[in-house]
N, C-alpha and C. Protein backbone atom coordinates (compact mmCIF):
# COMPACT_ATOMS: atom_id res chain seq x y z
N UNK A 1 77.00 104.48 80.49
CA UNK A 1 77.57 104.90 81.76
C UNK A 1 78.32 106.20 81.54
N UNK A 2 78.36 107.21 81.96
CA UNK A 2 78.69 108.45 82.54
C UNK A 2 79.33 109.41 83.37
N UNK A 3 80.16 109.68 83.51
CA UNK A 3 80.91 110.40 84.53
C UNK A 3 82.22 110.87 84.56
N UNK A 4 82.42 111.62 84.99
CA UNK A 4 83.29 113.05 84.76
C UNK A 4 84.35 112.91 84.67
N UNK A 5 85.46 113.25 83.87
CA UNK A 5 86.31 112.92 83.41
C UNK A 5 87.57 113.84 83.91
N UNK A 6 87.19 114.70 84.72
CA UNK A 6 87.70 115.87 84.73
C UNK A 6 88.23 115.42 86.34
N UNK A 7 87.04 114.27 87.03
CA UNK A 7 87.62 114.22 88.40
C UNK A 7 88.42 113.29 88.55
N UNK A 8 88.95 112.42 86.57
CA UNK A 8 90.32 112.06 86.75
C UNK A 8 91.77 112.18 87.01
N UNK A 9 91.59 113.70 87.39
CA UNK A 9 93.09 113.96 87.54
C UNK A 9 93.83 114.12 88.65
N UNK A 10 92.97 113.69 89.88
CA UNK A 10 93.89 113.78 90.82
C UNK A 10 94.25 112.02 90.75
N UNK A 11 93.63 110.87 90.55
CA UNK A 11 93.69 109.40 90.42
C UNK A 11 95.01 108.98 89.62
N UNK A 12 95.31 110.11 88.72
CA UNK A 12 95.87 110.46 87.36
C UNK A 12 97.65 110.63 88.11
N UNK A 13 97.54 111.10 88.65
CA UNK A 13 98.69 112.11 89.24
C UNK A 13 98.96 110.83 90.43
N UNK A 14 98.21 110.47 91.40
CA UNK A 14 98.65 109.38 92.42
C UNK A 14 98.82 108.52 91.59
N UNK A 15 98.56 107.82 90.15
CA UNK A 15 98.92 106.56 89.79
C UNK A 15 100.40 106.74 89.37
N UNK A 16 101.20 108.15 89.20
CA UNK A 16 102.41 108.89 88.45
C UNK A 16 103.70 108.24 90.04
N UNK A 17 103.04 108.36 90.87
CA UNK A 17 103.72 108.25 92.20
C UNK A 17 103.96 106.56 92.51
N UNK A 18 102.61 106.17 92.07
CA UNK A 18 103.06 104.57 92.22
C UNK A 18 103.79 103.96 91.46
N UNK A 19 103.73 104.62 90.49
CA UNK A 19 104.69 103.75 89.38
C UNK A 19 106.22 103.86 89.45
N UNK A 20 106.11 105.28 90.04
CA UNK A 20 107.71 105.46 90.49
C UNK A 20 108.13 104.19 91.87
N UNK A 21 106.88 104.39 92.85
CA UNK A 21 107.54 103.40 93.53
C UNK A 21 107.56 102.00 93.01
N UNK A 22 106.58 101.18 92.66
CA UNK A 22 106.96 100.46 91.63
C UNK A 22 107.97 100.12 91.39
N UNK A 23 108.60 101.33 90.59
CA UNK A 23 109.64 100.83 89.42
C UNK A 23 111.07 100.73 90.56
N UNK A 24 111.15 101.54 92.23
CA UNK A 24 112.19 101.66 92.84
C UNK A 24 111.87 99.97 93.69
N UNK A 25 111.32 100.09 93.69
CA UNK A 25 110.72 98.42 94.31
C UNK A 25 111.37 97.59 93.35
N UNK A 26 111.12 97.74 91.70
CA UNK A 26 111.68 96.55 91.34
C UNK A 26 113.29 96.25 91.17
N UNK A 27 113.87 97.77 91.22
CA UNK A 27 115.21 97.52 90.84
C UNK A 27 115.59 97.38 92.61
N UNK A 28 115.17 97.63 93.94
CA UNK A 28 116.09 97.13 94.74
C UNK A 28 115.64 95.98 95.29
N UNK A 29 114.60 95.04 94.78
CA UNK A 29 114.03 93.61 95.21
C UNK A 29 115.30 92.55 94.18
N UNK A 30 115.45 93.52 93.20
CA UNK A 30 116.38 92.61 92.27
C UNK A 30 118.01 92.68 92.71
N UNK A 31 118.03 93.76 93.02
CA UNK A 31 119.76 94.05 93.84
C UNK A 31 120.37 93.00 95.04
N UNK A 32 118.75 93.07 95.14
CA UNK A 32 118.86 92.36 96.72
C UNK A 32 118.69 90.79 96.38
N UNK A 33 118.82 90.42 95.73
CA UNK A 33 118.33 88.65 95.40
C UNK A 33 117.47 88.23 94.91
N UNK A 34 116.69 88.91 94.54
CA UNK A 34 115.07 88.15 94.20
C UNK A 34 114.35 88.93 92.93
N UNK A 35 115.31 88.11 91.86
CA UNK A 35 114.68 88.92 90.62
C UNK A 35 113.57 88.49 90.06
N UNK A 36 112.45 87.48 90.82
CA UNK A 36 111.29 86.96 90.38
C UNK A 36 110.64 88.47 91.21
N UNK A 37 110.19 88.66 92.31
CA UNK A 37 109.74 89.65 92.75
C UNK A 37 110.19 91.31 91.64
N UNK A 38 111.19 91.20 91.43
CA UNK A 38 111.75 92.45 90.86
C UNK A 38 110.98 92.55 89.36
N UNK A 39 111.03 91.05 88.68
CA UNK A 39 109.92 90.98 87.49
C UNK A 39 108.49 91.61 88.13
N UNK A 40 107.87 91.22 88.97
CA UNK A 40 106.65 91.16 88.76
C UNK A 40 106.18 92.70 89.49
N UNK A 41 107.33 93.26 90.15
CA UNK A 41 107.18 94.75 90.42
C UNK A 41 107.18 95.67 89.06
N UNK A 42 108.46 94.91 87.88
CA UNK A 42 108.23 95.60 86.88
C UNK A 42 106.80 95.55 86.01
N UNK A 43 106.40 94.53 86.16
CA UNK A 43 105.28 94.62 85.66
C UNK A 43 103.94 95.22 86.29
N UNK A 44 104.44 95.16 87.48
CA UNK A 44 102.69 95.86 87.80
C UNK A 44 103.26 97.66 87.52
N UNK A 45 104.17 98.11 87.68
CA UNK A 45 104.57 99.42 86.96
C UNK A 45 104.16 99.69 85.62
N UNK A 46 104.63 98.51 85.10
CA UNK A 46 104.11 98.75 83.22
C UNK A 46 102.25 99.07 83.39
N UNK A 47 101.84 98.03 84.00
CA UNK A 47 100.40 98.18 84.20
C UNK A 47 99.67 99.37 84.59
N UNK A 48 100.35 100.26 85.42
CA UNK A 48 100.28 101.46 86.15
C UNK A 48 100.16 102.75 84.91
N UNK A 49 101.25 102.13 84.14
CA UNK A 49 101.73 103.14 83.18
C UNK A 49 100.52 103.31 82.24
N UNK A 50 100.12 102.01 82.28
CA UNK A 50 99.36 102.13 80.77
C UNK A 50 97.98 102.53 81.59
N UNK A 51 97.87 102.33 82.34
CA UNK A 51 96.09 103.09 83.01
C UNK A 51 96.72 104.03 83.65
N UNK A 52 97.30 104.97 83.51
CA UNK A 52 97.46 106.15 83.95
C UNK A 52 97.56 106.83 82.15
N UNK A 53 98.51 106.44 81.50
CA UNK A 53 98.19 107.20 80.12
C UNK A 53 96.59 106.68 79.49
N UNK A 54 96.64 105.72 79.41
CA UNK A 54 94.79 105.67 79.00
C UNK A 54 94.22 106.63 79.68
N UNK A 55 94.28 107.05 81.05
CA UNK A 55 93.20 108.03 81.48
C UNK A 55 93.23 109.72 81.24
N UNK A 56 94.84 109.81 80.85
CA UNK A 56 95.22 110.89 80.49
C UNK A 56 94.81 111.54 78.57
N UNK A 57 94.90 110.34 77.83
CA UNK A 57 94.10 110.52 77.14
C UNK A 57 92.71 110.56 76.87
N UNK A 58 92.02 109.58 77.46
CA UNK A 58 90.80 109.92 77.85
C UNK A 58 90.25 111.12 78.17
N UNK A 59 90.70 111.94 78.89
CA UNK A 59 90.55 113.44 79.26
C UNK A 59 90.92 114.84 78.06
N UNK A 60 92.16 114.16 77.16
CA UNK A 60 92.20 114.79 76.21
C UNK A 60 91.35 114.97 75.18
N UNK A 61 90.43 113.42 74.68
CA UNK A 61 89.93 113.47 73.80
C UNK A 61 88.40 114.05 74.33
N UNK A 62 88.20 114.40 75.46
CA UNK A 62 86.96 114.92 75.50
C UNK A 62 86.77 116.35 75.97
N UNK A 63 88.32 116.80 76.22
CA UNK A 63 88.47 117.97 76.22
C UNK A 63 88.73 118.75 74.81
N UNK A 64 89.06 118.41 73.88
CA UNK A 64 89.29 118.53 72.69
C UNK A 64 88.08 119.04 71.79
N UNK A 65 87.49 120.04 71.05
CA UNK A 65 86.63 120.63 70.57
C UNK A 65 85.94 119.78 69.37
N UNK A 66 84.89 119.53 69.46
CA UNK A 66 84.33 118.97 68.22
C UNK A 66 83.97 119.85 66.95
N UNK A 67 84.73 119.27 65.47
CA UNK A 67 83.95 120.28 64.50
C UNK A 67 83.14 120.67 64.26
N UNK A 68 82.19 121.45 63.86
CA UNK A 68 80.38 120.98 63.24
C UNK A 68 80.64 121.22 62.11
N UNK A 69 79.30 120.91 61.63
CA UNK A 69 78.82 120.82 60.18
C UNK A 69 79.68 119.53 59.83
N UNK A 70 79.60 119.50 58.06
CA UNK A 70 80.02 118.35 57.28
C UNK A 70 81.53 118.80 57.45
N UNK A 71 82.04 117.08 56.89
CA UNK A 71 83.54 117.58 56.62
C UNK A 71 83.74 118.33 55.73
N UNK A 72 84.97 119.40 55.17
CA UNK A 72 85.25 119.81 54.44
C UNK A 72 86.38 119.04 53.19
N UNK A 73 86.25 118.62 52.05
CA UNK A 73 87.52 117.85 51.67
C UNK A 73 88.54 119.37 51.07
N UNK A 74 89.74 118.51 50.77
CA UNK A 74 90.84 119.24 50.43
C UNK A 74 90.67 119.76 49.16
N UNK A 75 89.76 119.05 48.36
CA UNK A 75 89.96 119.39 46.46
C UNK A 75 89.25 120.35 46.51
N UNK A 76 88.57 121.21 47.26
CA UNK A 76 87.77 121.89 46.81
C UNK A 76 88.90 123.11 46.43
């Protein structure tokens, strides 16, 4: 499967926004009484976090130049 990696970055940038709300969701659901809700806001933030940096690396490593030829070692 195939496809462009490059038209991850606007998905990239809106997931940056949810997580903020997210994370303002969980601290005033918890202020307010209900620190089971305030857990599970923190967690879908954590979740946010980590598929938004997975995709941000993802984009790095294929933007990133490949060597050619053989490796070179150090002893030489």
């Amino acid at each position: 499967m195939q496809f462009d990696l490059n038209s991850l970055k606007q998905p990239a940038e809106a997931l940056i926004v949810l997580f903020y709300v997210a994370m303002a969701l969980a601290l005033l659901t918890t202020l307010m009484g209900s620190p089971g809700w305030g857990f599970l806001f923190l967690v879908f933030g954590s979740c946010v976090l980590v598929i938004r940096t997975t995709m941000e690396s993802l984009q790095r490593q294929r933007q990133r130049p490949r060597p050619s030829g053989p490796p070179q070692s150090a002893n030489r």
